[in-house]
PDB file of N, CA and C in Angstrom:
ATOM      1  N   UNK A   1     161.360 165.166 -23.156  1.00  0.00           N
ATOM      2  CA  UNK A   1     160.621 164.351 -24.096  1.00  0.00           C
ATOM      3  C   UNK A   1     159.947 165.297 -25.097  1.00  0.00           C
ATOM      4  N   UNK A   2     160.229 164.850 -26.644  1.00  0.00           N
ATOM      5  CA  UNK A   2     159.349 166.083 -27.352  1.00  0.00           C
ATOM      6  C   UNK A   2     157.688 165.656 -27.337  1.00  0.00           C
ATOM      7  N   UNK A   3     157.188 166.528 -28.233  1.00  0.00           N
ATOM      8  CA  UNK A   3     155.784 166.130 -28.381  1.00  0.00           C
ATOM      9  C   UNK A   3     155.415 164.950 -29.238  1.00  0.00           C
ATOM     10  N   UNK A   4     155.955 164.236 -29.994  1.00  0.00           N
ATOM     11  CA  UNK A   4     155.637 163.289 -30.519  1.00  0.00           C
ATOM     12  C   UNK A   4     155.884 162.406 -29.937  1.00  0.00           C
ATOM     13  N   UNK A   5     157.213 161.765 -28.966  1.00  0.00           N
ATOM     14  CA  UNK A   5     157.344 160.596 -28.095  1.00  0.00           C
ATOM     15  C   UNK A   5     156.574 160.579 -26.994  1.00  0.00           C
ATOM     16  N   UNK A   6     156.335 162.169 -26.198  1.00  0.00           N
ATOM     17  CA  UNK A   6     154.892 161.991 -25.228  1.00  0.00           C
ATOM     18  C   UNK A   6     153.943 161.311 -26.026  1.00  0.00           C
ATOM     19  N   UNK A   7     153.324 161.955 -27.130  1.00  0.00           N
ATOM     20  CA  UNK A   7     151.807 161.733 -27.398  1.00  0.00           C
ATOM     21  C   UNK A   7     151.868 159.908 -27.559  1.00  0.00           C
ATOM     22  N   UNK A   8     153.048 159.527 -27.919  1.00  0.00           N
ATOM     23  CA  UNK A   8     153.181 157.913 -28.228  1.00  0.00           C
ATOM     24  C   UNK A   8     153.139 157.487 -27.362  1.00  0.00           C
ATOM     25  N   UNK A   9     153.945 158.039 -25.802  1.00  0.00           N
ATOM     26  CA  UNK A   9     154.025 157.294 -24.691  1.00  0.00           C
ATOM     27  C   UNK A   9     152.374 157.100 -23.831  1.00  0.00           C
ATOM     28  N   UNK A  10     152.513 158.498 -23.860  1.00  0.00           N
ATOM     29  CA  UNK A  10     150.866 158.551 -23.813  1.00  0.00           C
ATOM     30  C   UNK A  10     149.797 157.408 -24.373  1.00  0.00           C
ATOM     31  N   UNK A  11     149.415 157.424 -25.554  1.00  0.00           N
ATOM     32  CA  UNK A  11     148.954 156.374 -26.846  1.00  0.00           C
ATOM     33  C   UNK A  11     148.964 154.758 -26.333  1.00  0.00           C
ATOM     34  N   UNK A  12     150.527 154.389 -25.475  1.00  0.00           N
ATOM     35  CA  UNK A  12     150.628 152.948 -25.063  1.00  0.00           C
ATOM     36  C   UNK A  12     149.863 153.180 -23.595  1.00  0.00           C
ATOM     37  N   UNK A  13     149.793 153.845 -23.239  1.00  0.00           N
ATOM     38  CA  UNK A  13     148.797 154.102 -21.517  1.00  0.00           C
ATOM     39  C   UNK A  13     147.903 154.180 -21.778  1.00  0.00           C
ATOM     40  N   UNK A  14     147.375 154.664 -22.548  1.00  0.00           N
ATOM     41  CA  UNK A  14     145.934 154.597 -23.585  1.00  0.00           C
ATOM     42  C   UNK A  14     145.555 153.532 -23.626  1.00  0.00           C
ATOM     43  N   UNK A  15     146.228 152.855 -24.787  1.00  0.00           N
ATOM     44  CA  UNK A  15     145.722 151.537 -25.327  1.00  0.00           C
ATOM     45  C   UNK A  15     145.671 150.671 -24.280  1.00  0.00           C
ATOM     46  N   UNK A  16     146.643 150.356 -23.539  1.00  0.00           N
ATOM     47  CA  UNK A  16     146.768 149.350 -22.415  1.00  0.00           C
ATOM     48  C   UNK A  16     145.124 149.965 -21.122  1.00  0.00           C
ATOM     49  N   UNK A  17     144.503 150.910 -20.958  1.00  0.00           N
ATOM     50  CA  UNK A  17     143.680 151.283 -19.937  1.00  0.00           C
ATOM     51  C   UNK A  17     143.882 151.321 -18.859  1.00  0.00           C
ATOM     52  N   UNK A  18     145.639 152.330 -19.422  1.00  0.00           N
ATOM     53  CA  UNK A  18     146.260 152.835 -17.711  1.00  0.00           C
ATOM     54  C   UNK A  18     145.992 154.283 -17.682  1.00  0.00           C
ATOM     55  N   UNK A  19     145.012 154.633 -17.343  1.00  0.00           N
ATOM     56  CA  UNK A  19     144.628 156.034 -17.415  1.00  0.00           C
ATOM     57  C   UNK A  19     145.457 156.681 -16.233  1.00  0.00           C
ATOM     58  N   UNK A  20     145.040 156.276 -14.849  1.00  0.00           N
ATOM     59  CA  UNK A  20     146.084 156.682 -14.357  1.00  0.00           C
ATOM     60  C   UNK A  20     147.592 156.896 -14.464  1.00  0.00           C
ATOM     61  N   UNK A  21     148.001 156.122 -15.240  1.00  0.00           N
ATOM     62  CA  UNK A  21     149.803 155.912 -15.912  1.00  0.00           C
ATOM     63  C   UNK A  21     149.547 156.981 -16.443  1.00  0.00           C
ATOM     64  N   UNK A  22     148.173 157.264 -17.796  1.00  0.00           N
ATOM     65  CA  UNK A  22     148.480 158.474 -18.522  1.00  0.00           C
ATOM     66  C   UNK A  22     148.349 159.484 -18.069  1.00  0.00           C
ATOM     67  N   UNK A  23     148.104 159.615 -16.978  1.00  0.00           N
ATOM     68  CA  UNK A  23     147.759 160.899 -15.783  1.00  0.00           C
ATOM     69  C   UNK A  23     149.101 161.607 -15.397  1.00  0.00           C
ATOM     70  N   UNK A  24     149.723 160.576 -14.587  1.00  0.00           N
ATOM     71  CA  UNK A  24     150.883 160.510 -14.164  1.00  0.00           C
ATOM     72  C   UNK A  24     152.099 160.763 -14.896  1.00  0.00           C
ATOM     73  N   UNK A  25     152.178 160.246 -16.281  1.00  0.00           N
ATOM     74  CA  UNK A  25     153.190 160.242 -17.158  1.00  0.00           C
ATOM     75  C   UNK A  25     153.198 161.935 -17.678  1.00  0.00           C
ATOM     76  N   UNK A  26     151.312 162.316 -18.510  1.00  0.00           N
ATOM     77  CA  UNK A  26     151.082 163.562 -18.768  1.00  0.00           C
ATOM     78  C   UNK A  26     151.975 164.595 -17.559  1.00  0.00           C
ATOM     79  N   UNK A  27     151.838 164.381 -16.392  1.00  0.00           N
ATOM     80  CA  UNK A  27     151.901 165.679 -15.766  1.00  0.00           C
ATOM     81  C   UNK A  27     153.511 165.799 -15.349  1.00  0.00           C
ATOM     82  N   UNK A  28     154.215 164.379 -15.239  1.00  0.00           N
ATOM     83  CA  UNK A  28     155.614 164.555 -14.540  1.00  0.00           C
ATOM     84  C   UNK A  28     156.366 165.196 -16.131  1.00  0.00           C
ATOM     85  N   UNK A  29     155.906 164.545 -17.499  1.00  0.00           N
ATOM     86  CA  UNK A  29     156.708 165.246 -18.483  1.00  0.00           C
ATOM     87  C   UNK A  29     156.221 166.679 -18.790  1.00  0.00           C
ATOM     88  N   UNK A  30     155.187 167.032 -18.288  1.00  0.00           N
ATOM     89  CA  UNK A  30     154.807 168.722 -18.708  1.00  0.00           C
ATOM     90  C   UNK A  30     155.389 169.754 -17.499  1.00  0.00           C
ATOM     91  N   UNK A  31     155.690 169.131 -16.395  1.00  0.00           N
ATOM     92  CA  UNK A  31     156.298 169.826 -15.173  1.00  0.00           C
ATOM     93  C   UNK A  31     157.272 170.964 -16.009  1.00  0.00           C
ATOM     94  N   UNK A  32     158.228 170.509 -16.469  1.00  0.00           N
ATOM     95  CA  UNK A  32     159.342 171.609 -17.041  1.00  0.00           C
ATOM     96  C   UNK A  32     158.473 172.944 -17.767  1.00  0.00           C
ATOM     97  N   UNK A  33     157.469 172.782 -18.586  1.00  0.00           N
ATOM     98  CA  UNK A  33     157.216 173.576 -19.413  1.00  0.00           C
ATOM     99  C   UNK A  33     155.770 174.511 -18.786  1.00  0.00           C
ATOM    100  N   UNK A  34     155.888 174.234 -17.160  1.00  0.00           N
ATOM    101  CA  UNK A  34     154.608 175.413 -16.461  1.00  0.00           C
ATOM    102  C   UNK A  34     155.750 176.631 -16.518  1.00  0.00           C
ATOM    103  N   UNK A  35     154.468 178.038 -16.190  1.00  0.00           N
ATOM    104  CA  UNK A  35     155.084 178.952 -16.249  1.00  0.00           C
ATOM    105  C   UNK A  35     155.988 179.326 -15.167  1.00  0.00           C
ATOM    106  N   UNK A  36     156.536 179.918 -14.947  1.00  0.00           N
ATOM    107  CA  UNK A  36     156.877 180.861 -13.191  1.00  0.00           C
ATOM    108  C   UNK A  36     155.508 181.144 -12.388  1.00  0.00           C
ATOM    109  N   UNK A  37     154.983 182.291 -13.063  1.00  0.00           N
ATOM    110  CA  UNK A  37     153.723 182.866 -12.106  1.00  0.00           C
ATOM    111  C   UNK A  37     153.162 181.664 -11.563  1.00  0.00           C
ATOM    112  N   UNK A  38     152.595 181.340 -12.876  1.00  0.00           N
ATOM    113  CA  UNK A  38     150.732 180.898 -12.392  1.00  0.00           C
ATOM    114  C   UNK A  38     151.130 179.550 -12.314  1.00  0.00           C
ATOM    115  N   UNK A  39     152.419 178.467 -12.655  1.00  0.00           N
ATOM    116  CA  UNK A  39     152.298 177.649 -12.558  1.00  0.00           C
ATOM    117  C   UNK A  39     151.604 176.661 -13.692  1.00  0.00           C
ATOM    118  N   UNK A  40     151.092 177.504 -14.796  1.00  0.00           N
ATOM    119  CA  UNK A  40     150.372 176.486 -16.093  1.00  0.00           C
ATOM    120  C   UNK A  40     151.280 176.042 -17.195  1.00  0.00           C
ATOM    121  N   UNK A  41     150.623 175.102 -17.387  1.00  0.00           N
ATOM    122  CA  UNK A  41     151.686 174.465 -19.046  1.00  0.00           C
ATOM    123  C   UNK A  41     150.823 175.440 -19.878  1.00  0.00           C
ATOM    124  N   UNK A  42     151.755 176.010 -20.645  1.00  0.00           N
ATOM    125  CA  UNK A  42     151.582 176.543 -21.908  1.00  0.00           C
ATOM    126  C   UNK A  42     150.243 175.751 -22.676  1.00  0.00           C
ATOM    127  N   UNK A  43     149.283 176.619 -23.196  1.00  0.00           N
ATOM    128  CA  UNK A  43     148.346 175.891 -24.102  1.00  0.00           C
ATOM    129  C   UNK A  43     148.994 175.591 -25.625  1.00  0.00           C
ATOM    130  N   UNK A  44     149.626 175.916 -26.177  1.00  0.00           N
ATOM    131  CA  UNK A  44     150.466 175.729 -27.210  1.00  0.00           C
ATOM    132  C   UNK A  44     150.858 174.294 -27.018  1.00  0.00           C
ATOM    133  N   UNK A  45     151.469 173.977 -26.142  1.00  0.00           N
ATOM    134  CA  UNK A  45     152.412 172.972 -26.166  1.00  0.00           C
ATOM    135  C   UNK A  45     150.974 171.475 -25.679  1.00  0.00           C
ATOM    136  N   UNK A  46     149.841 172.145 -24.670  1.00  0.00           N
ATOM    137  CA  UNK A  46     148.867 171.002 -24.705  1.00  0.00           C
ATOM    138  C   UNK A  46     148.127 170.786 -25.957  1.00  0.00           C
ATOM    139  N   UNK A  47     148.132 171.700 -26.385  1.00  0.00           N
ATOM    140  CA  UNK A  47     147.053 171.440 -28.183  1.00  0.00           C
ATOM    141  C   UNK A  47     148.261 170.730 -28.690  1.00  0.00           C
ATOM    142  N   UNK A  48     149.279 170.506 -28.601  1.00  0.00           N
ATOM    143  CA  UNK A  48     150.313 170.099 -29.967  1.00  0.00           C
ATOM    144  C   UNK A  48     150.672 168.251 -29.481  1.00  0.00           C
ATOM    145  N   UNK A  49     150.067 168.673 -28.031  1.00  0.00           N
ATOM    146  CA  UNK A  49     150.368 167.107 -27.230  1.00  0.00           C
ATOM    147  C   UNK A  49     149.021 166.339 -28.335  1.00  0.00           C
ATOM    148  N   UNK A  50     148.076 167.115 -27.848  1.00  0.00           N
ATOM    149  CA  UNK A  50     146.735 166.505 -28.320  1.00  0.00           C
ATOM    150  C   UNK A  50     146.226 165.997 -29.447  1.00  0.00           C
ATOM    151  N   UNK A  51     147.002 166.706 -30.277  1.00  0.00           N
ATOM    152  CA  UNK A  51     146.712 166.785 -31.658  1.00  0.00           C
ATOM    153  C   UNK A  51     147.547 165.104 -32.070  1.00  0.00           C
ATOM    154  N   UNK A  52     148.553 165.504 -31.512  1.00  0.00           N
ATOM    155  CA  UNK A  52     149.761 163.498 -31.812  1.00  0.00           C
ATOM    156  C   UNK A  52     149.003 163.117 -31.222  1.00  0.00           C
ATOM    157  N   UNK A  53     148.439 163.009 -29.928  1.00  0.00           N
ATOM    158  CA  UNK A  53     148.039 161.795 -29.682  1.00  0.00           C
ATOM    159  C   UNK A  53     146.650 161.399 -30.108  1.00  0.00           C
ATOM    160  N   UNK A  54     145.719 162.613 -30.856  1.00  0.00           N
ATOM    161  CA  UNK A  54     144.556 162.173 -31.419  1.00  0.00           C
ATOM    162  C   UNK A  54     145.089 161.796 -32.884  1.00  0.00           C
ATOM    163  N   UNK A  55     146.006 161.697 -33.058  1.00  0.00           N
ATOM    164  CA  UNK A  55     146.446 161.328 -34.958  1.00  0.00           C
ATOM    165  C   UNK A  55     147.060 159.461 -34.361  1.00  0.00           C
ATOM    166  N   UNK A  56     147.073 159.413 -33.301  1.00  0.00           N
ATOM    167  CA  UNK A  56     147.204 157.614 -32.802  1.00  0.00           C
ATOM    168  C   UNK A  56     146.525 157.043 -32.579  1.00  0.00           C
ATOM    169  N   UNK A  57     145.262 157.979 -31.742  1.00  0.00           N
ATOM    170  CA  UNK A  57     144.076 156.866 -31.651  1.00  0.00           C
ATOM    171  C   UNK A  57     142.813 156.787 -32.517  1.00  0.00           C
ATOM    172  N   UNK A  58     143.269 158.192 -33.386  1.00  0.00           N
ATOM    173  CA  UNK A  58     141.983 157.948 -34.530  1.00  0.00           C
ATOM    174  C   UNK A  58     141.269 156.966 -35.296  1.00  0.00           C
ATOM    175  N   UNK A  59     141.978 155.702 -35.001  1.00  0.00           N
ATOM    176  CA  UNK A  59     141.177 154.410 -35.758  1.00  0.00           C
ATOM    177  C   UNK A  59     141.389 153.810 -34.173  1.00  0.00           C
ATOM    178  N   UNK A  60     141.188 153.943 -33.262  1.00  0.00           N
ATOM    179  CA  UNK A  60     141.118 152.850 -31.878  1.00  0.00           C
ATOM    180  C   UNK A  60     139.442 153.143 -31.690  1.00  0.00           C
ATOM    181  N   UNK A  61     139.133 152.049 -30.562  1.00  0.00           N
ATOM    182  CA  UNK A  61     137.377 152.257 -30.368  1.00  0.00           C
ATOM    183  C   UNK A  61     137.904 153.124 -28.812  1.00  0.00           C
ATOM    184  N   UNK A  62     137.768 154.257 -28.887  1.00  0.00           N
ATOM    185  CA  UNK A  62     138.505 154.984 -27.857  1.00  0.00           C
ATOM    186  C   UNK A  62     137.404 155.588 -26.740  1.00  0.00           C
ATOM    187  N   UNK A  63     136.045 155.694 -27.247  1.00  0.00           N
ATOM    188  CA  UNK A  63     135.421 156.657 -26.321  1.00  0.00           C
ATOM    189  C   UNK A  63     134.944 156.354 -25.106  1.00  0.00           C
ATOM    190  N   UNK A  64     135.270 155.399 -24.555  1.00  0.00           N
ATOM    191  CA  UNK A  64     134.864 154.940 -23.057  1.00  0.00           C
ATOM    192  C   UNK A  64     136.101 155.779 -22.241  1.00  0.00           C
ATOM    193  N   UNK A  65     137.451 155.124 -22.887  1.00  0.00           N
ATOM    194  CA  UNK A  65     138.739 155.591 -22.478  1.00  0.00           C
ATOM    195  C   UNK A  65     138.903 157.251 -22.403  1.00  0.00           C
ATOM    196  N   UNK A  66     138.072 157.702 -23.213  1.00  0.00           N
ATOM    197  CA  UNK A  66     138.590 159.112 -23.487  1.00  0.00           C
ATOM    198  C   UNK A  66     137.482 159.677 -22.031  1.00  0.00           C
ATOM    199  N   UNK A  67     136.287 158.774 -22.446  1.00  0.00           N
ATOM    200  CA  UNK A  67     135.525 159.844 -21.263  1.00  0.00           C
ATOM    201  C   UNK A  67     135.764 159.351 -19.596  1.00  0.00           C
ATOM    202  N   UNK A  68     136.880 158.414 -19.402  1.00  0.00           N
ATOM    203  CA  UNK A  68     137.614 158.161 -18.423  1.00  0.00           C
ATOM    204  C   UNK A  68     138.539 158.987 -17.890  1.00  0.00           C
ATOM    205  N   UNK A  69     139.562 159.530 -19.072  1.00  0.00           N
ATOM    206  CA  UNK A  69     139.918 160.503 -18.796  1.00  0.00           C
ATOM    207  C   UNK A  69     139.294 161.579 -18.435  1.00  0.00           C
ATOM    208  N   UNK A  70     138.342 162.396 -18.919  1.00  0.00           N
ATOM    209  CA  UNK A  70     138.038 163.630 -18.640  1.00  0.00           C
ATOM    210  C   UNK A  70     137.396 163.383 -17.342  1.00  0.00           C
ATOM    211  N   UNK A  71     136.749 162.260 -16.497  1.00  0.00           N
ATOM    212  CA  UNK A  71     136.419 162.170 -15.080  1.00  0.00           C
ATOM    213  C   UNK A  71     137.662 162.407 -14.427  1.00  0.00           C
ATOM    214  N   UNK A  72     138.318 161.821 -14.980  1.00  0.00           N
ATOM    215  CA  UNK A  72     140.118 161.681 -14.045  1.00  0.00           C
ATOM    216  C   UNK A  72     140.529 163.409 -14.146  1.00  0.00           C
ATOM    217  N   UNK A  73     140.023 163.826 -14.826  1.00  0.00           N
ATOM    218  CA  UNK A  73     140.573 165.359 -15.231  1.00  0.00           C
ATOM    219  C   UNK A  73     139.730 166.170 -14.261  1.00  0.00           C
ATOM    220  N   UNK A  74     138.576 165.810 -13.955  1.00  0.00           N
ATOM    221  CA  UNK A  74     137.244 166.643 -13.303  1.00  0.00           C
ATOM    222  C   UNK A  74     138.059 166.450 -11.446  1.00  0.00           C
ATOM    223  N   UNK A  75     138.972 165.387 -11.373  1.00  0.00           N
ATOM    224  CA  UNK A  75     138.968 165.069  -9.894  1.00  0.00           C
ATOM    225  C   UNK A  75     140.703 165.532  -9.363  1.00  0.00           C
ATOM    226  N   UNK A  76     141.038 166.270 -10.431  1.00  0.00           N
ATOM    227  CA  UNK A  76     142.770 166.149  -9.915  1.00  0.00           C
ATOM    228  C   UNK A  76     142.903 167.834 -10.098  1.00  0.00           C
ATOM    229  N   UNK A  77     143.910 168.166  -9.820  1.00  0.00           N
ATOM    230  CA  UNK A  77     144.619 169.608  -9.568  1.00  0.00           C
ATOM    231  C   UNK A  77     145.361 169.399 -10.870  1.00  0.00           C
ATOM    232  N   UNK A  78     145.624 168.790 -12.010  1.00  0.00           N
ATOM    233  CA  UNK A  78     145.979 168.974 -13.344  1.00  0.00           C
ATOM    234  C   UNK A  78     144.985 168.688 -14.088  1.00  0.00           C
ATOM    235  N   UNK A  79     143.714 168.941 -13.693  1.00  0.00           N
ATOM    236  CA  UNK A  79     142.956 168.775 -14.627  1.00  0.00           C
ATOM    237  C   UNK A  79     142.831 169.341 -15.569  1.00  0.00           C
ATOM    238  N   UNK A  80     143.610 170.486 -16.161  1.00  0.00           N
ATOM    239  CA  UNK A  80     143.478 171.671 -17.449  1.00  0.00           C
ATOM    240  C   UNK A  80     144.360 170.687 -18.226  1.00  0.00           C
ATOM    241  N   UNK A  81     145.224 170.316 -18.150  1.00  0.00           N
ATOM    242  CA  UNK A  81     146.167 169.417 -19.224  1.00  0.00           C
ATOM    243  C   UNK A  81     145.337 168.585 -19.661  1.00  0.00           C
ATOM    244  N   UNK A  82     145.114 167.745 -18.888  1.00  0.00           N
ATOM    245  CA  UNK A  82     144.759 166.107 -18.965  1.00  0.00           C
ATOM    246  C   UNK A  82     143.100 166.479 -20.083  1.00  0.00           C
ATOM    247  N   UNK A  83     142.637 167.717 -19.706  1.00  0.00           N
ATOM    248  CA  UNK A  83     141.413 168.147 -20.550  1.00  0.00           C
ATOM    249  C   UNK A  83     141.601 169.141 -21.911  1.00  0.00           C
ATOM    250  N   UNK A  84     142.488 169.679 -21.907  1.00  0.00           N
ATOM    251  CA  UNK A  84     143.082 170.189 -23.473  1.00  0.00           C
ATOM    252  C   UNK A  84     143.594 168.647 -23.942  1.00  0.00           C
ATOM    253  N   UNK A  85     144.472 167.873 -23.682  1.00  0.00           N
ATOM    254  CA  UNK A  85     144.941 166.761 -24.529  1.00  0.00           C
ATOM    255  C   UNK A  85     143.764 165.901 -24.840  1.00  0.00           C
ATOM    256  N   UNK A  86     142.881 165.815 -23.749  1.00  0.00           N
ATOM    257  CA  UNK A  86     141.445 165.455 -24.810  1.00  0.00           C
ATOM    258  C   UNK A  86     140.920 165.936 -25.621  1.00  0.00           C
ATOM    259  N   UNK A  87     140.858 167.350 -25.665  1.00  0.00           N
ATOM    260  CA  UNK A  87     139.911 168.257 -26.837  1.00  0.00           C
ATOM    261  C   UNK A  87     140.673 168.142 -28.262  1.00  0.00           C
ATOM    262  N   UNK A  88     141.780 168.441 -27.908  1.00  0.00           N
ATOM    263  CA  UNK A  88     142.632 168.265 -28.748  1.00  0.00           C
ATOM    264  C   UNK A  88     142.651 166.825 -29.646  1.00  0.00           C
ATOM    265  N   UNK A  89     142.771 165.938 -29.435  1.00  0.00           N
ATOM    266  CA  UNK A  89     142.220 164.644 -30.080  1.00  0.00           C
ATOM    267  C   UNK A  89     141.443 164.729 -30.116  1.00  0.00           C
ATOM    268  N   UNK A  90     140.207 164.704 -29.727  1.00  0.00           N
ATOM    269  CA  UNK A  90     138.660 165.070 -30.183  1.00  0.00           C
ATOM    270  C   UNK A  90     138.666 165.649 -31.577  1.00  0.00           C
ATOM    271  N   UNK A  91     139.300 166.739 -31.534  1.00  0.00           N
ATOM    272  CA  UNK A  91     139.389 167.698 -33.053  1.00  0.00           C
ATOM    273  C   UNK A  91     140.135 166.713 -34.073  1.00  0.00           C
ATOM    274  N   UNK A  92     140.866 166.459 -33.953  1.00  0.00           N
ATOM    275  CA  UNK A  92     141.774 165.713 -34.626  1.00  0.00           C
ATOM    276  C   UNK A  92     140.778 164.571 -35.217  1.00  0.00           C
ATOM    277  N   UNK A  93     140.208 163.626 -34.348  1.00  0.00           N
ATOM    278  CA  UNK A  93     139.690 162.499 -34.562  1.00  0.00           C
ATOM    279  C   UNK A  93     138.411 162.672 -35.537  1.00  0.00           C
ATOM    280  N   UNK A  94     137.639 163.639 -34.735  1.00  0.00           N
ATOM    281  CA  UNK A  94     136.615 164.249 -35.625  1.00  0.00           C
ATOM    282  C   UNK A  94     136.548 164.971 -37.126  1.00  0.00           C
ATOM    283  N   UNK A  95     138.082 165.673 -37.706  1.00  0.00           N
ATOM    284  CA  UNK A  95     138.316 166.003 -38.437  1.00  0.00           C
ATOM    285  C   UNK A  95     138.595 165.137 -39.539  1.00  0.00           C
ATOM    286  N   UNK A  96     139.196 163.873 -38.828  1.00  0.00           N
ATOM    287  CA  UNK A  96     139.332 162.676 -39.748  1.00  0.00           C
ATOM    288  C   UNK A  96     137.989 162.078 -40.083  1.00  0.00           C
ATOM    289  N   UNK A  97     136.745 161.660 -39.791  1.00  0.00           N
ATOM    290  CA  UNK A  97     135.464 161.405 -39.940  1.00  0.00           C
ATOM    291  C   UNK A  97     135.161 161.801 -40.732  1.00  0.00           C
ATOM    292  N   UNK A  98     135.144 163.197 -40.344  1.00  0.00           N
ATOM    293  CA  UNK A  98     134.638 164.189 -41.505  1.00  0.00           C
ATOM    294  C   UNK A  98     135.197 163.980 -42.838  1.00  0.00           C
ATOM    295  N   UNK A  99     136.921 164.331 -42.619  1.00  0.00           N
ATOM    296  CA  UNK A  99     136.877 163.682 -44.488  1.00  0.00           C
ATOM    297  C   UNK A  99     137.113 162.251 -45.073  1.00  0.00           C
ATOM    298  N   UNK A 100     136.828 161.582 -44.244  1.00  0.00           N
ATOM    299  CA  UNK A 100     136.869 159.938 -44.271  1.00  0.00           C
ATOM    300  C   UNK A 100     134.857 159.980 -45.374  1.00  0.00           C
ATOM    301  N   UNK A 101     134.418 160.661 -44.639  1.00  0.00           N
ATOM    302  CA  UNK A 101     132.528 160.552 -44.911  1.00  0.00           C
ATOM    303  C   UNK A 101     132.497 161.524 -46.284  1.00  0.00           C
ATOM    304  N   UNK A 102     133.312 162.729 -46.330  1.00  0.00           N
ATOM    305  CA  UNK A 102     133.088 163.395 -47.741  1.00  0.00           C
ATOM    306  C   UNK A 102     134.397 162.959 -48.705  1.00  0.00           C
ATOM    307  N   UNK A 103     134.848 162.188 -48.365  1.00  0.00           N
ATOM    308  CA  UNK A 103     135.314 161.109 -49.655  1.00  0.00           C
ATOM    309  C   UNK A 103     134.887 160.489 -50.390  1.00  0.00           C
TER     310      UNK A 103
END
């Protein structure tokens, strides 16, 4: 799956308030892209998740959902993904504000 059909697939688990789905979905499509050693997904590839999927929910009323996730992130053994693909929209979302307000 590339990064734009995750961050979408993602986006409908979102919207619907299947956090767990987006838990689940996040980690079985990032499986391929951990390293050998250590076992981590590339941060490259979680900022680039994050970034699509904060350019989908930037007009949703999202922040209950988002800080759902990051509990769900605080309690699992993938919690580094599931918490870059939040920051990552965070930036995104916030960046839009910003020039939405100095317009």
């Amino acid at each position: 799956m590339d990064v734009e059909e995750l961050a979408y697939t993602l986006y409908l688990k979102f919207r619907k308030g299947d956090l767990e789905g987006f838990k689940n979905v996040l980690i079985k499509s990032l499986e391929n892209e951990r390293t050998e050693k250590l076992r981590l997904v590339k941060t490259s590839v979680l900022n680039s998740v994050g970034r699509e999927f904060g350019k989908l929910i930037a007009e949703e009323d999202w922040f209950q959902r988002m800080l759902n996730l990051w509990r769900i992130s605080l309690g699992c053994r993938e919690g580094r993904e599931i918490r870059y693909i939040v920051i990552n929209a965070l930036g995104v979302i916030s960046r839009r504000n910003l020039n939405r307000h100095l317009s």
